[in-house]
C-alpha atoms as a PDB file:
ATOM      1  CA  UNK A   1      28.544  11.622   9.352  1.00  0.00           C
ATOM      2  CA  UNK A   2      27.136  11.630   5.753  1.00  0.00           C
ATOM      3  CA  UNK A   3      28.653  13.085   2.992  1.00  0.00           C
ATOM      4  CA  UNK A   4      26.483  14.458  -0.045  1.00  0.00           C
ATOM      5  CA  UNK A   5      27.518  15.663  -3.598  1.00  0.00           C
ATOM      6  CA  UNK A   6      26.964  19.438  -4.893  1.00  0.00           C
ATOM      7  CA  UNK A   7      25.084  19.156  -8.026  1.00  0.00           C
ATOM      8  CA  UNK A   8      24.445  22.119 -11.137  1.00  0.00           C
ATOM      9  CA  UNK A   9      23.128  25.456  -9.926  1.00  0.00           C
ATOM     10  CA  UNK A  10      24.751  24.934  -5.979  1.00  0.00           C
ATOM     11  CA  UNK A  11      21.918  22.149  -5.168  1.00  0.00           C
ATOM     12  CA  UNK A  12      22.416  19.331  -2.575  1.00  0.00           C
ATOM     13  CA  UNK A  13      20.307  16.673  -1.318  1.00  0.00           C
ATOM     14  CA  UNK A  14      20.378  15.833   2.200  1.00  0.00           C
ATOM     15  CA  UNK A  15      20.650  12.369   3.364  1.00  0.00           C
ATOM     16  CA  UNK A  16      16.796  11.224   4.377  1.00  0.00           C
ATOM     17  CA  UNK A  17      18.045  10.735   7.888  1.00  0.00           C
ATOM     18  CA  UNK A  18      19.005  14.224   8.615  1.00  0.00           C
ATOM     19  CA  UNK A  19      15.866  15.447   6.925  1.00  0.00           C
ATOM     20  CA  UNK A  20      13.480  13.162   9.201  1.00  0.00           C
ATOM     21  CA  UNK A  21      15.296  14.505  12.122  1.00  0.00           C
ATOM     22  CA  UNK A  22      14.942  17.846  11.239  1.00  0.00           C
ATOM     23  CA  UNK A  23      11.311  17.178  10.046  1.00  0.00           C
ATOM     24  CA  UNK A  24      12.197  18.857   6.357  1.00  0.00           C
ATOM     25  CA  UNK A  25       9.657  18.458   3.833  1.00  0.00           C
ATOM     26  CA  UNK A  26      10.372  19.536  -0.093  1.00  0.00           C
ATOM     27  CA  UNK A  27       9.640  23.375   0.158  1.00  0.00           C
ATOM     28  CA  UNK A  28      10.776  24.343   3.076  1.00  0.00           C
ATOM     29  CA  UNK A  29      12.853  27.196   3.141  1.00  0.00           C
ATOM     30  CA  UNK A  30      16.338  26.879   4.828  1.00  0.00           C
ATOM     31  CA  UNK A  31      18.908  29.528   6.033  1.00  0.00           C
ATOM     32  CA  UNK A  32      22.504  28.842   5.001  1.00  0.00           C
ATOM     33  CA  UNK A  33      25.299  30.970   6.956  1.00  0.00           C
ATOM     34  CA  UNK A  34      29.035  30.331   7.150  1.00  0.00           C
ATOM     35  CA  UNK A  35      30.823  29.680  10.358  1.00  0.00           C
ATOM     36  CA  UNK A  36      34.047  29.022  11.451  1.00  0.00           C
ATOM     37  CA  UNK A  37      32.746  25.461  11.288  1.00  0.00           C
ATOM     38  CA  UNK A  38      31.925  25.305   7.847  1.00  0.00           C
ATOM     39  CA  UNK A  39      28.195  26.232   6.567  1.00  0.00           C
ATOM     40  CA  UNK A  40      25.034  26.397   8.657  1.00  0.00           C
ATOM     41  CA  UNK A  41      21.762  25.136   7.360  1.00  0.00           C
ATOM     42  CA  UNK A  42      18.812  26.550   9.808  1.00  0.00           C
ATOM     43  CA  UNK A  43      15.140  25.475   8.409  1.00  0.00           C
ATOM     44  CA  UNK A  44      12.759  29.093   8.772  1.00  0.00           C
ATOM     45  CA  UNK A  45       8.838  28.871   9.543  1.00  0.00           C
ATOM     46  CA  UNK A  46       6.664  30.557   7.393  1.00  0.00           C
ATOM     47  CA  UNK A  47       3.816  32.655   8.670  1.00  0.00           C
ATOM     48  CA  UNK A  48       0.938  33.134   6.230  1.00  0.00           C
ATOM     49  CA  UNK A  49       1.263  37.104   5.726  1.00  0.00           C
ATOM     50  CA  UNK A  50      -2.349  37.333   6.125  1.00  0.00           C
ATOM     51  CA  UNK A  51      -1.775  35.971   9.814  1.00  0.00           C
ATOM     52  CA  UNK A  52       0.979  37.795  10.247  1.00  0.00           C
ATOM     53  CA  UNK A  53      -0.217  39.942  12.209  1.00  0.00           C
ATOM     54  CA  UNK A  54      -1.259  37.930  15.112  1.00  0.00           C
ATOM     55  CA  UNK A  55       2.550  36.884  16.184  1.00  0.00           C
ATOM     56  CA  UNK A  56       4.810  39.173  17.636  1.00  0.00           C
ATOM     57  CA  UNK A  57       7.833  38.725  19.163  1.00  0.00           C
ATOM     58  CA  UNK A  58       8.336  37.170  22.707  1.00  0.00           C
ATOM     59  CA  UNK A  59      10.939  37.423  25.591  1.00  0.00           C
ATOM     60  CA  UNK A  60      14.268  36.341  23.791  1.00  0.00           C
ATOM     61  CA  UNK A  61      15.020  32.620  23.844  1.00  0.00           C
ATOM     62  CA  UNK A  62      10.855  32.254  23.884  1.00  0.00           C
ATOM     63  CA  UNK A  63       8.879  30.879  20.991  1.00  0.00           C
ATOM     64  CA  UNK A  64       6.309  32.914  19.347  1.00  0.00           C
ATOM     65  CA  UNK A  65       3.453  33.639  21.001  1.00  0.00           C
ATOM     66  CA  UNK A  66       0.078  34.827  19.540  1.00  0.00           C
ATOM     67  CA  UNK A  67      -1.445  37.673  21.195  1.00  0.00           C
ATOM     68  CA  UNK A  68      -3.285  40.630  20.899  1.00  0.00           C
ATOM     69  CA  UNK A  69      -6.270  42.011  22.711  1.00  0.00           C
ATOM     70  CA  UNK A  70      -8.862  41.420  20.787  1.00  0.00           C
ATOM     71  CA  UNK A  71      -8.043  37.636  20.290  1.00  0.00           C
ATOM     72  CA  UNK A  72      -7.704  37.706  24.119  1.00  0.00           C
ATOM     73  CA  UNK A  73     -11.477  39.236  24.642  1.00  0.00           C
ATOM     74  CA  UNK A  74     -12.770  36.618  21.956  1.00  0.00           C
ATOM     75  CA  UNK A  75     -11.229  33.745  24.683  1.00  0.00           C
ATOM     76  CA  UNK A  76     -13.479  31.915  26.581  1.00  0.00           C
ATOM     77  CA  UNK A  77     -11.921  29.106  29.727  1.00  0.00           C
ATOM     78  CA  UNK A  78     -14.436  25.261  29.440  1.00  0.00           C
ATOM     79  CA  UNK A  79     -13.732  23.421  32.500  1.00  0.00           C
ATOM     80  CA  UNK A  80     -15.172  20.078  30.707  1.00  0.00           C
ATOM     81  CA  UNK A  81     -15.412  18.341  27.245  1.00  0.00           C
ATOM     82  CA  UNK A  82     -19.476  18.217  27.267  1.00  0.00           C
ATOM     83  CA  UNK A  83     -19.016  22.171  28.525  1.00  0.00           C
ATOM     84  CA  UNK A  84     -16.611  22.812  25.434  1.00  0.00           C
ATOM     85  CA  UNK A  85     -19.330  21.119  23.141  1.00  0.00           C
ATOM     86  CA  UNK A  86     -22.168  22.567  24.451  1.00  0.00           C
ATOM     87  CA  UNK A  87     -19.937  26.412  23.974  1.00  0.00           C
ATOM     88  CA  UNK A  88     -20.054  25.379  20.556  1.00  0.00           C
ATOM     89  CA  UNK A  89     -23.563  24.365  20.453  1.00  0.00           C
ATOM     90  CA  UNK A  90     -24.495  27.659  21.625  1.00  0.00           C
ATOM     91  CA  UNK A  91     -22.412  29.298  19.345  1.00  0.00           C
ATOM     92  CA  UNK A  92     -23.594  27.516  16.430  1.00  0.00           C
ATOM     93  CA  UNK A  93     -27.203  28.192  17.711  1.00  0.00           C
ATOM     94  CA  UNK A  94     -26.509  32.314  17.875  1.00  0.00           C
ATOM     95  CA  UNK A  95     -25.169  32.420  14.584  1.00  0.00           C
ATOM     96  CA  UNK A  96     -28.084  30.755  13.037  1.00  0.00           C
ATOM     97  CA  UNK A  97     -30.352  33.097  14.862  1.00  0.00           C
ATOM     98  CA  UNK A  98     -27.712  35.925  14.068  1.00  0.00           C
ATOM     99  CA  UNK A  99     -27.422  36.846  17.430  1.00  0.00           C
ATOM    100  CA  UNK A 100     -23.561  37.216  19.253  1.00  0.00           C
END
């Protein structure tokens, strides 16, 4: 267990360990609730809010899954690396021409 001092204005630093393990990085946002435990720190992800759109909410205990039709019709299955780089050759060929 680590202990860590409450400085001016409520801030805290958390031991390096604990933020390694928890993969924090300065700016990331954290949610702090009290429990019958004590207090609750849960890190929150950030979704551009120009992206936004694109996640919705999955089956409950599911991550987030991106989905909507028209990123669905825009997929395309490659079987092989050389048939993935020749999709993009293709596509970098059409949009030269400006053809879809």
């Amino acid at each position: 267990m680590r202990r860590t001092t409450l400085r001016a204005k409520g801030q805290l630093t958390l031991p390096d360990e604990i933020r390694k393990a928890a993969h924090l990085e300065e700016g990331d946002l954290l949610e702090a609730e009290i429990t019958a435990d004590g207090i609750l720190l849960r890190p929150q992800k950030v979704v551009d809010a120009t992206r936004a759109g694109y996640w919705t909410p999955a089956a409950p205990g599911d991550d987030r899954v991106a989905g909507t039709q028209t990123d669905a019709a825009r997929m395309e299955a490659l079987a092989a690396g050389e048939e993935f780089v020749e999709a993009l050759r293709a596509r970098a060929r059409s949009r030269r021409t400006g053809s879809s």
